[in-house]
PDB file of N, CA and C in Angstrom:
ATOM      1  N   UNK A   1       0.852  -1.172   0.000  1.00  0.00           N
ATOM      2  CA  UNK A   1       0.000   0.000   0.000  1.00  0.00           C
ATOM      3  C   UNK A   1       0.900   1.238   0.000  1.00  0.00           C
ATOM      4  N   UNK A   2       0.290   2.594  -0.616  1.00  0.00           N
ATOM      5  CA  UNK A   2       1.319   3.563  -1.039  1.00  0.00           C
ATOM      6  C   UNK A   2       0.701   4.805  -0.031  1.00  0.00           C
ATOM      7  N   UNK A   3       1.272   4.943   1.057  1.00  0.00           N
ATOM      8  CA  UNK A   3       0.927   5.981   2.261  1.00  0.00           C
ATOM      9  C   UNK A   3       1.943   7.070   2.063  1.00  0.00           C
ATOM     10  N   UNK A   4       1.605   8.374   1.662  1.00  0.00           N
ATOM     11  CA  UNK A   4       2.301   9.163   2.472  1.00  0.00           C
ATOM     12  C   UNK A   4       1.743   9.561   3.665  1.00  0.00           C
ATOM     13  N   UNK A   5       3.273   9.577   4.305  1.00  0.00           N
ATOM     14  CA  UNK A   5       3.551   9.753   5.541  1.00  0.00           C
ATOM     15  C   UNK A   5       4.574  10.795   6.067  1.00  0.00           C
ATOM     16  N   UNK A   6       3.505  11.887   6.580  1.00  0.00           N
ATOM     17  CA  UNK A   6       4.737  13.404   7.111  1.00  0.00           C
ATOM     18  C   UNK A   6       4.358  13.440   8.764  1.00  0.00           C
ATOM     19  N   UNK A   7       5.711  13.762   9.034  1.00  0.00           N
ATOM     20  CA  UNK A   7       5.519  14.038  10.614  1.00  0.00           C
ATOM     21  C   UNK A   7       6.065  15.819  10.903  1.00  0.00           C
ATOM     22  N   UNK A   8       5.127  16.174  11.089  1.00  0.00           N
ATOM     23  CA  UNK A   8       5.094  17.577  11.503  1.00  0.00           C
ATOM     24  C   UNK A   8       5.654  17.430  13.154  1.00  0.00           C
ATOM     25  N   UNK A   9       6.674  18.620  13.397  1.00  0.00           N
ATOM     26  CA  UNK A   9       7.374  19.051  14.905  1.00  0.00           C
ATOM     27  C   UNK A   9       6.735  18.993  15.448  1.00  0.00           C
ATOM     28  N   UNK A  10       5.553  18.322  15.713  1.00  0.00           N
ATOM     29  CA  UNK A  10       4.751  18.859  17.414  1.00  0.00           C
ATOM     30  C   UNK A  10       4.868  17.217  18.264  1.00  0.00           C
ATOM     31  N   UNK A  11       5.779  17.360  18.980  1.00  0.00           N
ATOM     32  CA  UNK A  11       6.017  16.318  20.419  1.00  0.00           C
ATOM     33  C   UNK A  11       5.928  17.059  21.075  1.00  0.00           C
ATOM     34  N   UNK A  12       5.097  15.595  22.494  1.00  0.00           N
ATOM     35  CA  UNK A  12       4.894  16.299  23.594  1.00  0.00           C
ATOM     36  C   UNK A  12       4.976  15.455  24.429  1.00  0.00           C
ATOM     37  N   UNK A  13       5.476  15.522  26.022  1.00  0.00           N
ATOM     38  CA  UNK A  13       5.427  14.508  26.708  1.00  0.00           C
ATOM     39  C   UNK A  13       4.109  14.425  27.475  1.00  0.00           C
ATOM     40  N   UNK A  14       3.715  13.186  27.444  1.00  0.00           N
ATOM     41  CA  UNK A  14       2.642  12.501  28.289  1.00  0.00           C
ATOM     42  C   UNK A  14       2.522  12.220  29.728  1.00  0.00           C
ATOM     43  N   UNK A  15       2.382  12.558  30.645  1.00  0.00           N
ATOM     44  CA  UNK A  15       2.436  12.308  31.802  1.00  0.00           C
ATOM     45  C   UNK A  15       2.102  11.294  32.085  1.00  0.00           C
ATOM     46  N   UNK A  16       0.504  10.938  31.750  1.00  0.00           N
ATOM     47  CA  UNK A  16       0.032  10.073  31.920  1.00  0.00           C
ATOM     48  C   UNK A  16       0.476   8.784  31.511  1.00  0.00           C
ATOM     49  N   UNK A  17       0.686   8.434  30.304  1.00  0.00           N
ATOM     50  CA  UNK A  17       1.598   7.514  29.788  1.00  0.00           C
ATOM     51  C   UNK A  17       3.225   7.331  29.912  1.00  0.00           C
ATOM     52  N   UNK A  18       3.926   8.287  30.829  1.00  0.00           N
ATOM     53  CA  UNK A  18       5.684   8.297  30.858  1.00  0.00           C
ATOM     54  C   UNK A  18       5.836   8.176  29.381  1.00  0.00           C
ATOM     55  N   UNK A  19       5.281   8.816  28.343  1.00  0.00           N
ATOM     56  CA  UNK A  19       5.915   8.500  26.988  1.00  0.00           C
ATOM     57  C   UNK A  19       5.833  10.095  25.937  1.00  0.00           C
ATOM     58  N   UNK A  20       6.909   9.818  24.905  1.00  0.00           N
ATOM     59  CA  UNK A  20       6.841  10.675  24.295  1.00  0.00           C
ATOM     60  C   UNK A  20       6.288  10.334  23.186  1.00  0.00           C
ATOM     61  N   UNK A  21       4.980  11.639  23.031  1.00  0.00           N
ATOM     62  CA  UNK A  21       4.082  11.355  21.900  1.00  0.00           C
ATOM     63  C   UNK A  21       4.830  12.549  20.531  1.00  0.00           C
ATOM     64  N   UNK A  22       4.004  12.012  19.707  1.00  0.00           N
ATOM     65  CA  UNK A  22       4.230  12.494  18.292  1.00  0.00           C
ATOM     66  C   UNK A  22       3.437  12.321  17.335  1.00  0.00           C
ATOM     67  N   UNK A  23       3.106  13.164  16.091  1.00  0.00           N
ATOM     68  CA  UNK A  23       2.137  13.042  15.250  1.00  0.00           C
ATOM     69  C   UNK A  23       2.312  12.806  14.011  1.00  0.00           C
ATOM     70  N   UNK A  24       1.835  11.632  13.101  1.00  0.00           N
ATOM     71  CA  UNK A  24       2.152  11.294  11.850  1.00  0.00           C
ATOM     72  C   UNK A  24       0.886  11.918  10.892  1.00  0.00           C
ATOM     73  N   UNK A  25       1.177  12.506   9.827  1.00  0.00           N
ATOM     74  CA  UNK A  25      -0.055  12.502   9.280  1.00  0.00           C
ATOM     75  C   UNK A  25       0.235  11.865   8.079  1.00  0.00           C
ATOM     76  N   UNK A  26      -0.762  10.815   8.226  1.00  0.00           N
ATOM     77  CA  UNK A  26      -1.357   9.500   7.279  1.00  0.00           C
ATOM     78  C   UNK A  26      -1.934   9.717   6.110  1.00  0.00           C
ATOM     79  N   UNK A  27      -1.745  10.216   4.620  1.00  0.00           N
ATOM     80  CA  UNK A  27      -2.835  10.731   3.759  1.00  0.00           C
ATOM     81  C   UNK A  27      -3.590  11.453   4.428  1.00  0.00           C
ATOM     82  N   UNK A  28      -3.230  12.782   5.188  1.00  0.00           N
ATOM     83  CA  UNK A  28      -3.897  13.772   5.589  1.00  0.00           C
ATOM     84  C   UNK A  28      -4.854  13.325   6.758  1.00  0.00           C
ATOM     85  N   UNK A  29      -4.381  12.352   7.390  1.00  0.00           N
ATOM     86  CA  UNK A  29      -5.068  11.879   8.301  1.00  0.00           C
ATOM     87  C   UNK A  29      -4.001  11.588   9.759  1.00  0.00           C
ATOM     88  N   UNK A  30      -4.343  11.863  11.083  1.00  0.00           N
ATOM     89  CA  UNK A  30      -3.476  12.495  12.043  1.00  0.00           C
ATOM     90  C   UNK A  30      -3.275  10.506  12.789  1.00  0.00           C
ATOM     91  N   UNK A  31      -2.621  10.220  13.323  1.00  0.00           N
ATOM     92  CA  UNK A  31      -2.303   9.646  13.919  1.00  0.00           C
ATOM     93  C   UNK A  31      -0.834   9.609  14.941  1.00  0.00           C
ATOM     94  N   UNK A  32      -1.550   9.559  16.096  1.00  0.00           N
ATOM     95  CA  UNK A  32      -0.753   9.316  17.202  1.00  0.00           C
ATOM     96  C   UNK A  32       0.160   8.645  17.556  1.00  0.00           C
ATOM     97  N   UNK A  33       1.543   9.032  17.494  1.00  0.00           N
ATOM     98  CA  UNK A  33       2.642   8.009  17.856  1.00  0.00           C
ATOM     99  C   UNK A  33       3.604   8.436  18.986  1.00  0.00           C
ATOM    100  N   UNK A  34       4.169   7.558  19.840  1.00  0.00           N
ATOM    101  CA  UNK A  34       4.391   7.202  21.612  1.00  0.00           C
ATOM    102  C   UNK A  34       5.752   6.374  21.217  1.00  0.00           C
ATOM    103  N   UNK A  35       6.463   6.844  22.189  1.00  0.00           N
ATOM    104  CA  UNK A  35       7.692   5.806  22.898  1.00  0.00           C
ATOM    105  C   UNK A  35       7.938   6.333  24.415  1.00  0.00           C
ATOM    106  N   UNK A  36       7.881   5.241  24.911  1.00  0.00           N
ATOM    107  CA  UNK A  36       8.082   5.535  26.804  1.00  0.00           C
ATOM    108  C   UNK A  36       9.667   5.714  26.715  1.00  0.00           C
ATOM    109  N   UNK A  37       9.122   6.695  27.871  1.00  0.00           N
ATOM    110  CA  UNK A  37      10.714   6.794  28.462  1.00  0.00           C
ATOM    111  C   UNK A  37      11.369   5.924  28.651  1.00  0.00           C
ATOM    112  N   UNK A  38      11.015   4.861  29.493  1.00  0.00           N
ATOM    113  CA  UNK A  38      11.768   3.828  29.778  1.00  0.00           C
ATOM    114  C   UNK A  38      12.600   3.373  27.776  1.00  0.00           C
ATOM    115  N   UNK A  39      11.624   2.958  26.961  1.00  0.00           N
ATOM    116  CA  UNK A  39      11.931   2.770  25.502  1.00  0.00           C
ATOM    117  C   UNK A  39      13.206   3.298  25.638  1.00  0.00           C
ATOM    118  N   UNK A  40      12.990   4.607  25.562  1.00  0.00           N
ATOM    119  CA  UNK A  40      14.125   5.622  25.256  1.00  0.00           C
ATOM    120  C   UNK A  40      15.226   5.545  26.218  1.00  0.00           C
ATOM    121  N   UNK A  41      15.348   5.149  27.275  1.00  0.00           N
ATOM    122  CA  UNK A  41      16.166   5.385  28.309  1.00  0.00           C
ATOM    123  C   UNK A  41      17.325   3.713  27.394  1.00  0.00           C
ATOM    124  N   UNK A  42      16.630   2.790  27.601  1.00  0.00           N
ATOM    125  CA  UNK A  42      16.850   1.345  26.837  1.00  0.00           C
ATOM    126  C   UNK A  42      17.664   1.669  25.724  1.00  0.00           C
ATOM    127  N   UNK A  43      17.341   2.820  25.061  1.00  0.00           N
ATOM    128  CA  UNK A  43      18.123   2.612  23.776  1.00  0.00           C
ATOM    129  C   UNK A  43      19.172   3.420  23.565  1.00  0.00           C
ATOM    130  N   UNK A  44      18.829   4.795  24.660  1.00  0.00           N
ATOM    131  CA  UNK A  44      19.726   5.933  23.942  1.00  0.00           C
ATOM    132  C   UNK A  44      20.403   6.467  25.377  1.00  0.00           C
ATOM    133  N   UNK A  45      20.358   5.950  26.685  1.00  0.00           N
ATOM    134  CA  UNK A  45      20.400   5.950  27.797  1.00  0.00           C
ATOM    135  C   UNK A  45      19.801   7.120  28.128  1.00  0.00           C
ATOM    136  N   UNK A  46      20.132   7.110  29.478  1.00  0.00           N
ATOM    137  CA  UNK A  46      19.439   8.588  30.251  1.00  0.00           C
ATOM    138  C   UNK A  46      20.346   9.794  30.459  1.00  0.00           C
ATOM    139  N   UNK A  47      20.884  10.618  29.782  1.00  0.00           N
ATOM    140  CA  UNK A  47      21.563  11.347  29.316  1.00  0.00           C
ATOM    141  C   UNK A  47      20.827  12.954  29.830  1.00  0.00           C
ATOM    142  N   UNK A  48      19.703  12.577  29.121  1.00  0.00           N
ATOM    143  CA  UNK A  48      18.687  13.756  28.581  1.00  0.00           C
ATOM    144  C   UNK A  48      17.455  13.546  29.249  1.00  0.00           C
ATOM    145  N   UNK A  49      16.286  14.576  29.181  1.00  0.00           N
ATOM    146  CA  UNK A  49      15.068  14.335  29.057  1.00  0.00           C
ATOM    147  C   UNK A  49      14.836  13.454  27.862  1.00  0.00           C
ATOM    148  N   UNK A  50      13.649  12.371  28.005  1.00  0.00           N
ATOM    149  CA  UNK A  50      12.890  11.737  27.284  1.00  0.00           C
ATOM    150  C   UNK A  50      12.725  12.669  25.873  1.00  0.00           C
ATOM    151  N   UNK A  51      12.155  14.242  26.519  1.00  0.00           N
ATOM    152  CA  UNK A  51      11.827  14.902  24.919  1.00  0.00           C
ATOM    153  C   UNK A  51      13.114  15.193  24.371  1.00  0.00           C
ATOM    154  N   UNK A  52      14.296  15.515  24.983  1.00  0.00           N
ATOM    155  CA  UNK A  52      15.064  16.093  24.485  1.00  0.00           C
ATOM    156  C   UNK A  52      16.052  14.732  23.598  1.00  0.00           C
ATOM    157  N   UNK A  53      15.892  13.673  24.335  1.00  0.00           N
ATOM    158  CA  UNK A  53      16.173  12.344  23.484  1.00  0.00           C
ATOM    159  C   UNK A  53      15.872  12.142  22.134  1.00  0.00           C
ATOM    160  N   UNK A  54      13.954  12.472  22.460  1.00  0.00           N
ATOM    161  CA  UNK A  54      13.380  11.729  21.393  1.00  0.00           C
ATOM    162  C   UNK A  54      13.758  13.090  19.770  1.00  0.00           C
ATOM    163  N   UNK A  55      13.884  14.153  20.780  1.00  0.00           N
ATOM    164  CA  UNK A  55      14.445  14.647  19.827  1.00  0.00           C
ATOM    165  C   UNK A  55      15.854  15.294  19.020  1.00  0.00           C
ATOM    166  N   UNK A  56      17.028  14.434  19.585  1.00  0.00           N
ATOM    167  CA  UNK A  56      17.990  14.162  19.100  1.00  0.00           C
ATOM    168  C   UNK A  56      17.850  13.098  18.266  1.00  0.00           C
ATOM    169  N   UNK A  57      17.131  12.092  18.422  1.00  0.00           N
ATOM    170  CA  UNK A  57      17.022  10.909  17.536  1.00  0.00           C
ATOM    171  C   UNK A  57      15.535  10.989  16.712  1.00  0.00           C
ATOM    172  N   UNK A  58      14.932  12.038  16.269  1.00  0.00           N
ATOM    173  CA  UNK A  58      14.148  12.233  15.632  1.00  0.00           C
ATOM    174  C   UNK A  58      13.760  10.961  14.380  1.00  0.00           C
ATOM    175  N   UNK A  59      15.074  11.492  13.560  1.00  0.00           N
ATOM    176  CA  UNK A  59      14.852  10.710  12.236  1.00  0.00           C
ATOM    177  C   UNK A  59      15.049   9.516  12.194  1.00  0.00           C
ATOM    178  N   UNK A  60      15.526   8.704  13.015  1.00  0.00           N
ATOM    179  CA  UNK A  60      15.104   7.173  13.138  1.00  0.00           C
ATOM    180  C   UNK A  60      13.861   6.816  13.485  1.00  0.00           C
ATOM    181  N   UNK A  61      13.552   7.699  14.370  1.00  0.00           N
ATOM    182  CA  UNK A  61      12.413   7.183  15.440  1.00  0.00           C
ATOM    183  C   UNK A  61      11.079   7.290  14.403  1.00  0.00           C
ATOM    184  N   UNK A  62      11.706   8.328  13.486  1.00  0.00           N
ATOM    185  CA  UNK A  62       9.708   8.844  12.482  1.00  0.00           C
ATOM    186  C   UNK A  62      10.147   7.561  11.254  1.00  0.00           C
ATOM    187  N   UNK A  63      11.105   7.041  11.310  1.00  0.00           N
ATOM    188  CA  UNK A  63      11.611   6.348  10.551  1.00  0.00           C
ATOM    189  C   UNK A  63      11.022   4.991  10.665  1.00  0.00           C
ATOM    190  N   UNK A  64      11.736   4.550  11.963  1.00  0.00           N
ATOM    191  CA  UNK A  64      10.828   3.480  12.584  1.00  0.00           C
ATOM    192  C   UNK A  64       9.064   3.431  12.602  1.00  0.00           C
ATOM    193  N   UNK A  65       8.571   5.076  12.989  1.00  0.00           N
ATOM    194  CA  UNK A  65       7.103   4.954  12.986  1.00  0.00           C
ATOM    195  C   UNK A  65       6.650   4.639  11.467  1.00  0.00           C
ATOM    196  N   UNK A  66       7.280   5.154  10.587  1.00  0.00           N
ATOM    197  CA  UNK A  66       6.757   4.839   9.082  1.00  0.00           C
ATOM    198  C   UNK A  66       6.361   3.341   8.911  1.00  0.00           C
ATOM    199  N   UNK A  67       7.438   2.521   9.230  1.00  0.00           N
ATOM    200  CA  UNK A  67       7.740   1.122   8.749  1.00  0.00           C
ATOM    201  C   UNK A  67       6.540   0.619   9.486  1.00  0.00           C
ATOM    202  N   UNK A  68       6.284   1.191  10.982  1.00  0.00           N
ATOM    203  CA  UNK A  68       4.700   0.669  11.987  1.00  0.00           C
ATOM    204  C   UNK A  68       4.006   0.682  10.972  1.00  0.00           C
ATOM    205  N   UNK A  69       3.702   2.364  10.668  1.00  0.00           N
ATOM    206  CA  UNK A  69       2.489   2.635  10.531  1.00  0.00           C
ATOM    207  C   UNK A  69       2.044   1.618   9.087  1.00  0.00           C
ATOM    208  N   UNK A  70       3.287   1.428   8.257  1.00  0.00           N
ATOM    209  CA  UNK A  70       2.940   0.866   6.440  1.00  0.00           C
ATOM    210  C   UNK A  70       2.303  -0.835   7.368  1.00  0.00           C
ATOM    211  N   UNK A  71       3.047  -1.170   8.265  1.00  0.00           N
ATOM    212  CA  UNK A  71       2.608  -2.751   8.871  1.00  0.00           C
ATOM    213  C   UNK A  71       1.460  -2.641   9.792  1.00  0.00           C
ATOM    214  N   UNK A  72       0.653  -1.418   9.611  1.00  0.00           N
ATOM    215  CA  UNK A  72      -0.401  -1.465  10.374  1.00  0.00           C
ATOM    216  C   UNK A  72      -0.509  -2.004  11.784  1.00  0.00           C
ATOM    217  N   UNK A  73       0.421  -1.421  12.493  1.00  0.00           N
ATOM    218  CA  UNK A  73       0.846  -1.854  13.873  1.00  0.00           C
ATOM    219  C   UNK A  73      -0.196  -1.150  15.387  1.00  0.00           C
ATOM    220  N   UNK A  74      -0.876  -0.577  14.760  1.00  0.00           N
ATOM    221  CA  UNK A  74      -2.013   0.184  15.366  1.00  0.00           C
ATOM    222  C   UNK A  74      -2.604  -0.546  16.737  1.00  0.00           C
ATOM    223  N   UNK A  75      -2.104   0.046  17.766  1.00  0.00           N
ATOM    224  CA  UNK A  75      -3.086  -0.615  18.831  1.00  0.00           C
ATOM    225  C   UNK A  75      -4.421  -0.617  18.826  1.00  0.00           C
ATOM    226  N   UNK A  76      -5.495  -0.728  19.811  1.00  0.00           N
ATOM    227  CA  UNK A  76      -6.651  -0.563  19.796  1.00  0.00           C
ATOM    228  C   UNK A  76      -7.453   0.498  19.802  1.00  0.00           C
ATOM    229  N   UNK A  77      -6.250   1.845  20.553  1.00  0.00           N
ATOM    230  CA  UNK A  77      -6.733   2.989  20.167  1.00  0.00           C
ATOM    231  C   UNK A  77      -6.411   3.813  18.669  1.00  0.00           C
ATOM    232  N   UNK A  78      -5.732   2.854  18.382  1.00  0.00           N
ATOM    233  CA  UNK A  78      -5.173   3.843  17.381  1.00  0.00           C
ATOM    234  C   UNK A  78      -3.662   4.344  16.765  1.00  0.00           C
ATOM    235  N   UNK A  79      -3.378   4.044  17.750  1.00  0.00           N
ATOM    236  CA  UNK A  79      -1.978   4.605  18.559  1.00  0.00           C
ATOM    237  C   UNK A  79      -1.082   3.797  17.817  1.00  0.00           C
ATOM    238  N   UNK A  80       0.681   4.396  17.242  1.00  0.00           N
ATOM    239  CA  UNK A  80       1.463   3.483  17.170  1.00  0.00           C
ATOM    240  C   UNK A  80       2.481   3.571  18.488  1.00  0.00           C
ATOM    241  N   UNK A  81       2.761   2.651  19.140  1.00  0.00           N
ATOM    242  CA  UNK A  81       3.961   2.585  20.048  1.00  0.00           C
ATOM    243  C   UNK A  81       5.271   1.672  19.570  1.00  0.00           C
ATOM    244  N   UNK A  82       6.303   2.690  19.911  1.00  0.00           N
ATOM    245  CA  UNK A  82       7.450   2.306  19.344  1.00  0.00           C
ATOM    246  C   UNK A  82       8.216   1.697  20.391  1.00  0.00           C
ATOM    247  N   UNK A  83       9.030   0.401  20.761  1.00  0.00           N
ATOM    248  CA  UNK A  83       9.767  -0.083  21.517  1.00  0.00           C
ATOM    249  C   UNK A  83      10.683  -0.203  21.641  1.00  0.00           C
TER     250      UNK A  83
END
């Protein structure tokens, strides 16, 4: 299937979830994408804030969400979470 897929700058951290969210838009359609801190701590250590992580490593991470989103990795809300 042939998706474009743009991720516009707007992250934000979640309290509620310990995760950093982010927004893909899907053929003009918004979807929600998450990696927990902990995720981030696992991969890139704890250096930084979570946001300030997720956004040093930006372009893997929207990179990684692409490859979710084309495998339809969608939780039940909707949501892609990255691990």
């Amino acid at each position: 299937m042939n998706q474009s897929i743009e991720f516009p700058e707007r992250e934000w951290w979640n309290a509620e979830y310990q995760a950093v969210c982010f927004i893909a838009l899907v053929n003009g359609f918004q979807v929600t994408c998450a990696i927990s801190s902990a995720a981030l701590s696992v991969r890139y250590g704890r250096d930084a804030s979570p946001l300030t992580t997720f956004q040093q490593h930006r372009w893997d991470l929207e990179d990684e969400a692409s490859d979710a989103i084309r495998d339809g990795s969608e939780d039940a809300q909707g949501w892609v979470w990255l691990s």
